[in-house]
Protein backbone atom coordinates (compact mmCIF):
# COMPACT_ATOMS: atom_id res chain seq x y z
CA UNK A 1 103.61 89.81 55.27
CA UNK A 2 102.78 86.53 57.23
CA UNK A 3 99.59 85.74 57.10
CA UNK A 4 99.89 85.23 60.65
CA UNK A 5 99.64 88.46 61.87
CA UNK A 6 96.33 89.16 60.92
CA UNK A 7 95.28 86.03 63.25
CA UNK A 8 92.87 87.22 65.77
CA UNK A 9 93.52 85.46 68.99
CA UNK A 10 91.22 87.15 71.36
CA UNK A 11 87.99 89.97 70.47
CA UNK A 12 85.50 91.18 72.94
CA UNK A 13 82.42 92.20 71.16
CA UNK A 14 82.97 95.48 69.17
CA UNK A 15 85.44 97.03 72.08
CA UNK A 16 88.77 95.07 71.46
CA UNK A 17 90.66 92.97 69.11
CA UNK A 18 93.95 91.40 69.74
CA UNK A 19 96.34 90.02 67.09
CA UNK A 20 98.79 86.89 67.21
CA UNK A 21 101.72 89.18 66.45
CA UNK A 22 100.71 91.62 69.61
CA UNK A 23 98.99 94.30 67.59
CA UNK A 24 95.91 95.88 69.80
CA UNK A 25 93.33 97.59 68.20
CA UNK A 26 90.79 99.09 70.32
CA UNK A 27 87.36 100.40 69.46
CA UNK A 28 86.10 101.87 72.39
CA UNK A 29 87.47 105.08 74.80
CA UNK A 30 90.32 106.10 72.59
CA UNK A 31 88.77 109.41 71.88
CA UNK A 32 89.37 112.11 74.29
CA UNK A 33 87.46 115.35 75.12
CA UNK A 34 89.88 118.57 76.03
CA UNK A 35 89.44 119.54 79.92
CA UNK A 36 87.84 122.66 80.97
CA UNK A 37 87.90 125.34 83.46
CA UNK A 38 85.19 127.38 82.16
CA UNK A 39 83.25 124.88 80.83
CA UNK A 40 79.50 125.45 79.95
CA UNK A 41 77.67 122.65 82.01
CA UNK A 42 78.96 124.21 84.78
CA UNK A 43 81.99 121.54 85.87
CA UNK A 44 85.45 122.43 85.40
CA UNK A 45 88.23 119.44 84.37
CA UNK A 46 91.85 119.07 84.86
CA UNK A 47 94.54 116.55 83.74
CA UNK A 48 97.03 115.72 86.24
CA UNK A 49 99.82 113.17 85.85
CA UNK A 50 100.18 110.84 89.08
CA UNK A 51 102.94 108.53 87.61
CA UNK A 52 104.97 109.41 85.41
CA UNK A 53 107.07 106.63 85.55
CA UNK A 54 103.90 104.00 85.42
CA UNK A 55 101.70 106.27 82.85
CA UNK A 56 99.30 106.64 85.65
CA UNK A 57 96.99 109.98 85.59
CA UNK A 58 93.42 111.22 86.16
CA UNK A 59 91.02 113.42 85.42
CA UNK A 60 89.71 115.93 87.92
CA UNK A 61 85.79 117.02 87.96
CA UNK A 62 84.81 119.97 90.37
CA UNK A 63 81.27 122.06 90.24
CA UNK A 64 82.69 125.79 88.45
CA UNK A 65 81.16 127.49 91.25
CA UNK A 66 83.19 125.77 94.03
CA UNK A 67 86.19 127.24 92.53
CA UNK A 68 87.95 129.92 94.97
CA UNK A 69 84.53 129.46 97.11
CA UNK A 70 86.63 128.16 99.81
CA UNK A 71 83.91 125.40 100.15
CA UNK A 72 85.20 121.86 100.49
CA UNK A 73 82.53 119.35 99.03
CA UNK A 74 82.15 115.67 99.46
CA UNK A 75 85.30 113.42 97.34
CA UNK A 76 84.64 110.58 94.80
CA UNK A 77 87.48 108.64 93.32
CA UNK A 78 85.98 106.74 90.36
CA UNK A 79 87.42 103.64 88.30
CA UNK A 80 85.71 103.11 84.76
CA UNK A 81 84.81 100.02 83.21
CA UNK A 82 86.04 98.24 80.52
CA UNK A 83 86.98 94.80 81.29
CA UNK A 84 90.37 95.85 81.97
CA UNK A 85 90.97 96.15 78.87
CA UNK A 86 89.59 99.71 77.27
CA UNK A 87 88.14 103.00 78.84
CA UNK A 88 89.81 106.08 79.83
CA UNK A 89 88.12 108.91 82.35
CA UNK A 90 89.17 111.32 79.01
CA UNK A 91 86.90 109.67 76.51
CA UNK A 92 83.30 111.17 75.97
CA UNK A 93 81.49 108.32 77.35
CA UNK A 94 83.19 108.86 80.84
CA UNK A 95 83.67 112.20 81.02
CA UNK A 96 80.02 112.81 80.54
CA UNK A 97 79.01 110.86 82.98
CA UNK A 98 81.28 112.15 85.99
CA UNK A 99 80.26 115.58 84.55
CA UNK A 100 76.65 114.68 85.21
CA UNK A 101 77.42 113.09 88.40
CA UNK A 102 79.50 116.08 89.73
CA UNK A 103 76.85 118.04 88.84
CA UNK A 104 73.89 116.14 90.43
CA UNK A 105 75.91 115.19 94.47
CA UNK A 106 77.99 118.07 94.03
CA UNK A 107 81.20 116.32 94.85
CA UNK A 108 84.49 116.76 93.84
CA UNK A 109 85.49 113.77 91.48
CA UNK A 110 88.87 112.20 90.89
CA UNK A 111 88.39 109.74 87.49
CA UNK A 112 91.81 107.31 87.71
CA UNK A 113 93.38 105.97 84.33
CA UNK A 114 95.30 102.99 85.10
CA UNK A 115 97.16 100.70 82.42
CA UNK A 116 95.42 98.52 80.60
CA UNK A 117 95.55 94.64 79.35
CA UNK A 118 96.84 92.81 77.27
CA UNK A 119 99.51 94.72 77.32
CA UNK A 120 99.55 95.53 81.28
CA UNK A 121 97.45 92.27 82.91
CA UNK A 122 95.99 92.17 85.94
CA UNK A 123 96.69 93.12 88.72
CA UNK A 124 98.33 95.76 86.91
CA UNK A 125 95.16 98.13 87.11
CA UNK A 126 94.49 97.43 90.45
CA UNK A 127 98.38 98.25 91.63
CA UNK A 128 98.07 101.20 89.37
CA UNK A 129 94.44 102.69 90.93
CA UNK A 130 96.27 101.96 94.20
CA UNK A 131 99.03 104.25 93.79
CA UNK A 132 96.38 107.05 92.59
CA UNK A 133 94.52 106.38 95.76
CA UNK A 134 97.28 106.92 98.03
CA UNK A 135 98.10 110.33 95.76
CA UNK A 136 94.52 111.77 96.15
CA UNK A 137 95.11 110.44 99.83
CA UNK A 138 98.36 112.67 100.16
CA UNK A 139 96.34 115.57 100.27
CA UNK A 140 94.06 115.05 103.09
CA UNK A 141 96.98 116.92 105.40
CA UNK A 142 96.77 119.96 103.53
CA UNK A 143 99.83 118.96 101.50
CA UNK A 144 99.96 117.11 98.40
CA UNK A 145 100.48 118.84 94.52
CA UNK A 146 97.17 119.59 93.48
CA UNK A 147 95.75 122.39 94.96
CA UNK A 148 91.82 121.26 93.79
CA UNK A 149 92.00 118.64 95.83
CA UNK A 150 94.11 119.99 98.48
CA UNK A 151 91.64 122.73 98.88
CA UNK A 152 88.00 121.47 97.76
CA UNK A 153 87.81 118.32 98.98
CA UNK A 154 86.48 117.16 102.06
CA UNK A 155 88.18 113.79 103.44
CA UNK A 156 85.67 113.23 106.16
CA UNK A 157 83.64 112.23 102.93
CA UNK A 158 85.41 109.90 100.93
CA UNK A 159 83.90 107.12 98.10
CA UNK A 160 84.96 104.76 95.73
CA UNK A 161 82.90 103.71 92.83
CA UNK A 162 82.80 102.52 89.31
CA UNK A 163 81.05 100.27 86.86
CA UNK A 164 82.06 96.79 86.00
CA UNK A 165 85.68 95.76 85.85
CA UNK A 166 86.04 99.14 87.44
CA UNK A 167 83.96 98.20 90.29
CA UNK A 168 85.73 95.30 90.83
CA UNK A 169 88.96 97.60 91.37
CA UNK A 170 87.25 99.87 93.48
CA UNK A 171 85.98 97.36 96.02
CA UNK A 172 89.70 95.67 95.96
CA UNK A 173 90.97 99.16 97.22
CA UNK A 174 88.38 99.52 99.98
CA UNK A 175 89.80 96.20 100.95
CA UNK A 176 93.05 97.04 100.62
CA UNK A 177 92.18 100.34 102.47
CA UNK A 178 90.83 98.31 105.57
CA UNK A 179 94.47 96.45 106.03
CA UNK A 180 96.83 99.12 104.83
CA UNK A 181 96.72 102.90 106.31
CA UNK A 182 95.53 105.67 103.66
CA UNK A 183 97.50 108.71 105.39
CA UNK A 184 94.74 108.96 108.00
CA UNK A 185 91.69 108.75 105.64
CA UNK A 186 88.86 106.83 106.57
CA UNK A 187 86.28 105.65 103.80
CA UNK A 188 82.59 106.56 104.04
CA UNK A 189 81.24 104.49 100.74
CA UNK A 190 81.96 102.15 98.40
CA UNK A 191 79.42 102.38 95.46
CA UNK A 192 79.78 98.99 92.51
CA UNK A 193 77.46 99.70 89.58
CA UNK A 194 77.09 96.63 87.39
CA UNK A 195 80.15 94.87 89.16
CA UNK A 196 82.33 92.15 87.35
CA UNK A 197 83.13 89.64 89.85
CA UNK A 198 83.62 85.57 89.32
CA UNK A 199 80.93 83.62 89.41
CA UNK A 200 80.92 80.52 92.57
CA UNK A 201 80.79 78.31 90.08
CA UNK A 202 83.51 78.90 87.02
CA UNK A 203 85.96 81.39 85.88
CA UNK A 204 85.17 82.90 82.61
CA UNK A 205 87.41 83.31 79.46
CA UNK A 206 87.60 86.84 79.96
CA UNK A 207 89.52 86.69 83.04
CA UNK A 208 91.42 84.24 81.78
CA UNK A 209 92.67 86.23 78.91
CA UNK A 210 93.58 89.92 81.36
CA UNK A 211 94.87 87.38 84.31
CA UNK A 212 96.61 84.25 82.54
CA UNK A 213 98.16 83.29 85.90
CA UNK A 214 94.68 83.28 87.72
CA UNK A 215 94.32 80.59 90.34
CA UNK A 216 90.59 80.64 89.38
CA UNK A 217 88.01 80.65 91.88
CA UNK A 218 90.81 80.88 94.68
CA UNK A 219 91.65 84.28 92.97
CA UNK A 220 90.54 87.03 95.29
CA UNK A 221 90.62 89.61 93.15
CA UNK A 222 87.78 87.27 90.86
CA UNK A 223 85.60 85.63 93.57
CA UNK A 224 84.74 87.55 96.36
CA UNK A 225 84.11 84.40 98.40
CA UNK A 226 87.85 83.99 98.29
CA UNK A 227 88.94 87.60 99.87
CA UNK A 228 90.01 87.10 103.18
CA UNK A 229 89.47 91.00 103.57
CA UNK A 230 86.26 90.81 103.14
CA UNK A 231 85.31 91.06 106.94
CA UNK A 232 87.58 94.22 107.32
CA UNK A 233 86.52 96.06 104.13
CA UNK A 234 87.94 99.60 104.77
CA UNK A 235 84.39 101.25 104.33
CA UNK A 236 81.40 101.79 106.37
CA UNK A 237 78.40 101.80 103.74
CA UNK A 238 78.18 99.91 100.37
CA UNK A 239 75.76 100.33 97.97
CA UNK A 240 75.23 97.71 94.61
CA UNK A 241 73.28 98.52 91.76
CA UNK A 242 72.28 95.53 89.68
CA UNK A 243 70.21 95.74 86.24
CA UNK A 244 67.51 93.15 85.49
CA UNK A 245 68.90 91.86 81.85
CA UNK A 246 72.82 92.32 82.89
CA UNK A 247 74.74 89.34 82.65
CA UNK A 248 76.66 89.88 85.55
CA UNK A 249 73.58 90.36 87.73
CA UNK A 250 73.89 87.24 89.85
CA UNK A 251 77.48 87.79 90.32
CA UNK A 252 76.51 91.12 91.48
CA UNK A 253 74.10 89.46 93.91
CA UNK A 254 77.09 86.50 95.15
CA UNK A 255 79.14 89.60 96.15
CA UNK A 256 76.37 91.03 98.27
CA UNK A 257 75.61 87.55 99.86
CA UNK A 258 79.33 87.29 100.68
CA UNK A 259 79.64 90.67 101.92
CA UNK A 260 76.40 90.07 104.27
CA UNK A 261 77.99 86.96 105.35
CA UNK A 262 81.55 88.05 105.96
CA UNK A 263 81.39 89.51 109.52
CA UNK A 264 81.72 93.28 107.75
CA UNK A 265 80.20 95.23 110.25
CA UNK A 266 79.02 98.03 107.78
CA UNK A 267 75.20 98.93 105.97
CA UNK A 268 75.22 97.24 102.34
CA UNK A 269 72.44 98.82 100.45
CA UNK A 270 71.53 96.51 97.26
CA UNK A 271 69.03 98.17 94.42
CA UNK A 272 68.31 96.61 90.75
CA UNK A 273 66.99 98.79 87.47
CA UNK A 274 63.96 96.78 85.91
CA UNK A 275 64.14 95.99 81.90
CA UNK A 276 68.06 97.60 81.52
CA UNK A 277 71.43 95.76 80.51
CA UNK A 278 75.19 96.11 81.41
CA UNK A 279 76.00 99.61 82.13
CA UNK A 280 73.04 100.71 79.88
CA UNK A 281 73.26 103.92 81.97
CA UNK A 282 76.55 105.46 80.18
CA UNK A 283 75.09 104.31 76.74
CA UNK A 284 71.79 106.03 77.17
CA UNK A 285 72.67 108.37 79.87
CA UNK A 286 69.33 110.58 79.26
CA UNK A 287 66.62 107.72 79.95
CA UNK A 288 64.63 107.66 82.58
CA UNK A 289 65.95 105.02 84.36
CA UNK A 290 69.76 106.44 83.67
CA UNK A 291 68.16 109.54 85.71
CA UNK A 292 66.90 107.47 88.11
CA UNK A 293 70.39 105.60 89.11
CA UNK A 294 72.17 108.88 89.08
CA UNK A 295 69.54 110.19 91.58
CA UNK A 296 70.67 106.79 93.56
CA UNK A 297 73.91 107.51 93.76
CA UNK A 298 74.09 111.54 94.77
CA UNK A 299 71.71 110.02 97.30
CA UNK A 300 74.28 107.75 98.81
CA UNK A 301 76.93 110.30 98.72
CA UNK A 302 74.85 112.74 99.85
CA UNK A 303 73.71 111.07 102.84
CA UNK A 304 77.26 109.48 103.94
């Protein structure tokens, strides 16, 4: 065998490694926990396929006791992190945590997989969450396949959210959503937990490596400064949770300085955990402070 193979040309701390010859190995959101209908903590999962044809799919979250209640509940479509590169809404990391947040706004959650780099670069995720959104918006007519979502959600109450790179996604669709018609469906939120954005100043490797044809910092889809759609974002409240020790903290705080500056005519809520890191609430989802930022967000949805 060439030696060559085994050449690492591009790891991400203990998540991803990527081989000269093309091999991926990832370490990180590969497992996969089996939906439920009856499950024990009291939210019931499907699997639904979107795509077929682009692998696209998601995993739907809905409190047990909604079912055949007739009761339509509040609607969060939710992108996970990952830097684009691993995560899946089936893995026990993510699944948990919609399962905790179903449980604490009482919502009815859509968690999107989309396609994943280096095999599928950017914007392939963001193309790919798009076409979910505009299937989970299908249904606001009383049509659509799924009858969960036909039947239990309420559209006058629809959010986007997710952590990191996923954040980053969902705010591109509530810009996207502010241009392009969503059958009729008009945003209430956009929530960005820990959001990965581009710095004003450089465009890290990172980037780089799941968008090789960036422009840099004229990318839009990297520095928020650079999105014309900023102004229209397709939302009327926005909240953005920061953590004290995160890395991406002050890009977290350039996106809320752009969005206050933009001509947006919407309420953008910022709020920042003390002593916590990047996403440290799906690693240690039962701290205090985990508790706290779950409160945060049933709170926003809650009060849409």
């Amino acid at each position: 065998m060439d030696s060559s193979s085994n050449e690492i040309i591009h790891q991400w701390g203990s998540y991803i490694r990527v081989y000269k010859d093309g091999r991926v190995e990832r370490f990180f959101g590969t497992d996969k926990v089996p939906s439920s209908i009856n499950s024990t903590d009291g939210v019931s999962t499907k699997d639904v396929l979107i795509a077929p044809e682009i692998d696209v799919s998601a995993r739907i979250f809905i409190p047990t006791s909604t079912i055949n209640s007739g009761h339509k509940l509040p609607l969060l479509i939710y992108f996970h992190g990952g830097g684009f590169r691993v995560g899946s809404p089936f893995c026990a990391t993510y699944h948990n945590y919609l399962t905790s947040v179903v449980t604490a706004a009482s919502v009815v959650a859509v968690s999107i997989d989309y396609r994943l780099a280096p095999e599928y670069l950017v914007p392939t995720c963001h193309e790919d969450s798009w076409v979910a959104l505009k299937w989970v918006a299908s249904h606001s007519n009383g049509e659509g396949p799924e009858e969960w979502i036909r039947d239990y959600a309420n559209f006058g109450q629809v959010f986007l959210a997710g952590d990191s790179g996923g954040a980053n996604i969902a705010h591109d669709l509530a810009a996207q959503a502010g241009i392009e018609n969503l059958n009729g469906v008009k945003l209430t939120g956009l929530c960005l937990v820990h959001p990965y954005f581009g710095s004003k100043d450089s465009v890290d490797e990172s980037w780089i490596f799941v968008s090789p044809t960036t422009s840099g910092l004229d990318d839009f889809r990297y520095n928020p400064a650079a999105d014309s759609r900023m102004a229209s974002l397709g939302c009327t409240r926005v909240l953005i949770c920061l953590a004290e020790k995160d890395a991406l903290r002050q890009r977290g705080l350039f996106y809320y300085e752009t969005l206050r500056k933009s001509g947006w005519g919407g309420e953008v809520e910022i709020v920042e955990t003390e002593g916590e890191g990047h996403v440290f609430h799906l690693f240690n989802p039962n701290c205090d402070t985990a508790e706290a930022l779950l409160k945060k967000l049933a709170s926003f949805i809650n009060h849409g």
